[in-house]
C-alpha atoms as a PDB file:
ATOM      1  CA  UNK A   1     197.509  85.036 115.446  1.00  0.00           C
ATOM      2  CA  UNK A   2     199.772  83.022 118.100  1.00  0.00           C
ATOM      3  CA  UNK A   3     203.577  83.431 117.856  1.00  0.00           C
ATOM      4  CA  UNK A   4     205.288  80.874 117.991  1.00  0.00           C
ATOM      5  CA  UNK A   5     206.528  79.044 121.530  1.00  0.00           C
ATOM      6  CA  UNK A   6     209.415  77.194 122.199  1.00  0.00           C
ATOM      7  CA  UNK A   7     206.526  73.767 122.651  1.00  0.00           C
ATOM      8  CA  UNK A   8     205.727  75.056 119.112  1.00  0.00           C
ATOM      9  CA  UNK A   9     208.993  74.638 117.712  1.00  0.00           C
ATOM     10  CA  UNK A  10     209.935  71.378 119.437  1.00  0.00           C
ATOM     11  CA  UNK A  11     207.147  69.704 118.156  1.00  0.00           C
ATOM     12  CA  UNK A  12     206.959  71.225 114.604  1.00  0.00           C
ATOM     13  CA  UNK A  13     211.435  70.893 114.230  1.00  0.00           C
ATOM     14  CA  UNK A  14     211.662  68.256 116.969  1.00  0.00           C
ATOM     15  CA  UNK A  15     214.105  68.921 119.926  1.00  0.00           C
ATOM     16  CA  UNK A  16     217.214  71.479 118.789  1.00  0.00           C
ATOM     17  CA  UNK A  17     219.476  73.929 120.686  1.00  0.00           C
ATOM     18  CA  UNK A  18     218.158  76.941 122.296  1.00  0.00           C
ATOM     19  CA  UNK A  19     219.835  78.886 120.195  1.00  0.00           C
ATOM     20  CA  UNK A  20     218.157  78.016 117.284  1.00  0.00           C
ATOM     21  CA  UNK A  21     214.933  77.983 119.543  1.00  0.00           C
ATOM     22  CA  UNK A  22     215.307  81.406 120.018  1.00  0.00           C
ATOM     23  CA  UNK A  23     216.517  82.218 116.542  1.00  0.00           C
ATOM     24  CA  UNK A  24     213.378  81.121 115.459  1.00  0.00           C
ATOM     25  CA  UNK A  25     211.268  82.908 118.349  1.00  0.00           C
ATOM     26  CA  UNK A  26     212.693  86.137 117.250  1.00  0.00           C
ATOM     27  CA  UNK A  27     211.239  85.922 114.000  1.00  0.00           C
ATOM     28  CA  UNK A  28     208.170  86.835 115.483  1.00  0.00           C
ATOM     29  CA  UNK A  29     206.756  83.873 113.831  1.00  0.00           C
ATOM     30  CA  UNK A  30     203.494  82.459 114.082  1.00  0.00           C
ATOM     31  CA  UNK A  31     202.459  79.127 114.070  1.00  0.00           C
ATOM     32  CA  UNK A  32     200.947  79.161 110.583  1.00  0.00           C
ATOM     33  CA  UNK A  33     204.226  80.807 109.504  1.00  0.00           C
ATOM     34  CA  UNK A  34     206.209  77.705 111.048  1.00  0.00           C
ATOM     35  CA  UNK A  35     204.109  75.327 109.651  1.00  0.00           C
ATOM     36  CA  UNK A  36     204.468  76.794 105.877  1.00  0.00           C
ATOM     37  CA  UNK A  37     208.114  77.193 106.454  1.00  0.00           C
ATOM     38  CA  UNK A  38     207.862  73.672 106.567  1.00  0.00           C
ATOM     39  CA  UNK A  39     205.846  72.659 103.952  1.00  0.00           C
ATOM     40  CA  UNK A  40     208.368  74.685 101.869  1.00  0.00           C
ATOM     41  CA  UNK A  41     211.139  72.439 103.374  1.00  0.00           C
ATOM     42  CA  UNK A  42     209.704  69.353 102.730  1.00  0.00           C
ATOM     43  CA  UNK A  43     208.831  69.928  99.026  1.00  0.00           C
ATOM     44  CA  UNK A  44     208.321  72.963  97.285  1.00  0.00           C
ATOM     45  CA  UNK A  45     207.231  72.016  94.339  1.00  0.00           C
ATOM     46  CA  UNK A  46     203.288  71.105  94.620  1.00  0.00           C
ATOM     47  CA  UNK A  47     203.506  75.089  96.090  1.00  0.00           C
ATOM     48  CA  UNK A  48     204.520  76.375  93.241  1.00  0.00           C
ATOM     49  CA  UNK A  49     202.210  74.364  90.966  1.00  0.00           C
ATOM     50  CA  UNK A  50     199.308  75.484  93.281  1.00  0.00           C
ATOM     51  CA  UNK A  51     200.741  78.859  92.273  1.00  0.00           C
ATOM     52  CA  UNK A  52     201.728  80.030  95.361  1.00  0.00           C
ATOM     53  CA  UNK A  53     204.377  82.727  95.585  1.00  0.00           C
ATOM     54  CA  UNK A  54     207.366  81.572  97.496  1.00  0.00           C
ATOM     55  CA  UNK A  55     208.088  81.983 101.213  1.00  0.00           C
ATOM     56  CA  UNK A  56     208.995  85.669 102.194  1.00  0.00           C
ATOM     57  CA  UNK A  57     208.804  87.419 105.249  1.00  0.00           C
ATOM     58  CA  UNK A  58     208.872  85.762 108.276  1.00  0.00           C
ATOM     59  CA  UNK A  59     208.648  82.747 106.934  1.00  0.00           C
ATOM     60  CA  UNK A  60     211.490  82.715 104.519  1.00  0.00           C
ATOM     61  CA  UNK A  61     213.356  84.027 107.357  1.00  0.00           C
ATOM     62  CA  UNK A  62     212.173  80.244 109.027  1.00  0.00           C
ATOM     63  CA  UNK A  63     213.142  78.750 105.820  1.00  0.00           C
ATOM     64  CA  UNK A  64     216.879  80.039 106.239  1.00  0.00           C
ATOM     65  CA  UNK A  65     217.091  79.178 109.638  1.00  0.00           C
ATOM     66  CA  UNK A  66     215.735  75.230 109.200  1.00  0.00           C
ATOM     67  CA  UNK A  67     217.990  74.789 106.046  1.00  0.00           C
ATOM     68  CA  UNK A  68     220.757  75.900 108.255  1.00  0.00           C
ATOM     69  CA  UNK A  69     220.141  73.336 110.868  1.00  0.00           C
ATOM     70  CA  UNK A  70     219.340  70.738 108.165  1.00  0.00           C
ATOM     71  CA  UNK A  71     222.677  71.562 106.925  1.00  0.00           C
ATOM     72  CA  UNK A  72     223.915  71.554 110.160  1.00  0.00           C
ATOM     73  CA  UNK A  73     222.832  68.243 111.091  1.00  0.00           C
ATOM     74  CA  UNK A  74     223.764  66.183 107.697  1.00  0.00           C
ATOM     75  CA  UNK A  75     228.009  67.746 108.595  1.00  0.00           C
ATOM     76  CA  UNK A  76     227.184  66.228 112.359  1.00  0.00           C
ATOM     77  CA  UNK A  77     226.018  62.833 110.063  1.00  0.00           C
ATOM     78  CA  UNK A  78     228.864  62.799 108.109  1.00  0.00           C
ATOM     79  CA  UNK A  79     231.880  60.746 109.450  1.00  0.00           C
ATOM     80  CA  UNK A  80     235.103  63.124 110.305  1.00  0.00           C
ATOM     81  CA  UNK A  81     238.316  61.499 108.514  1.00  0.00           C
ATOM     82  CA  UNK A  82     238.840  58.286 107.352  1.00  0.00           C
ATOM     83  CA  UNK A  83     237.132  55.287 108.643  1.00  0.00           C
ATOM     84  CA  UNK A  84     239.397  53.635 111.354  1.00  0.00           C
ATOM     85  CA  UNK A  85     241.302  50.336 109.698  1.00  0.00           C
ATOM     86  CA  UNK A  86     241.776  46.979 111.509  1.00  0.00           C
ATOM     87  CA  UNK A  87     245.167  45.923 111.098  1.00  0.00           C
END
């Protein structure tokens, strides 16, 4: 099995900081491991109704990491303060 490169993250996550880069690197992480860390992400739910058990190991450890940035990203979305008013 391949671990996971940085290439392999950017395209899988598209293009983050290289901290999270190497967050994710130091899993140890392959690319199968990425990918289902994913599919978790984007809907859990036909997973579970296939029966499958839910993410652990390194790839739950990838499932904390991209909620994080998720999380991360929808605060950087989010205005700061009130919305500037025209007088």
């Amino acid at each position: 099995m391949t671990r996971v490169t940085r290439d392999d993250v950017i395209k899988s996550v598209g293009v983050v900081d290289d901290v999270t880069i190497a967050r994710i690197i130091g899993t140890g992480a392959t690319v199968d491991e990425l990918a289902e860390a994913r599919a978790w992400l984007a809907n859990d739910e036909p997973l579970m109704n296939e029966g499958r058990p839910l993410a652990h190991g390194r790839a739950r450890d990838l499932v904390d990491i991209l909620t994080e940035l998720e999380a991360n990203e929808e605060d950087e979305a989010d205005p700061v303060g009130p919305p500037d008013s025209e007088a």
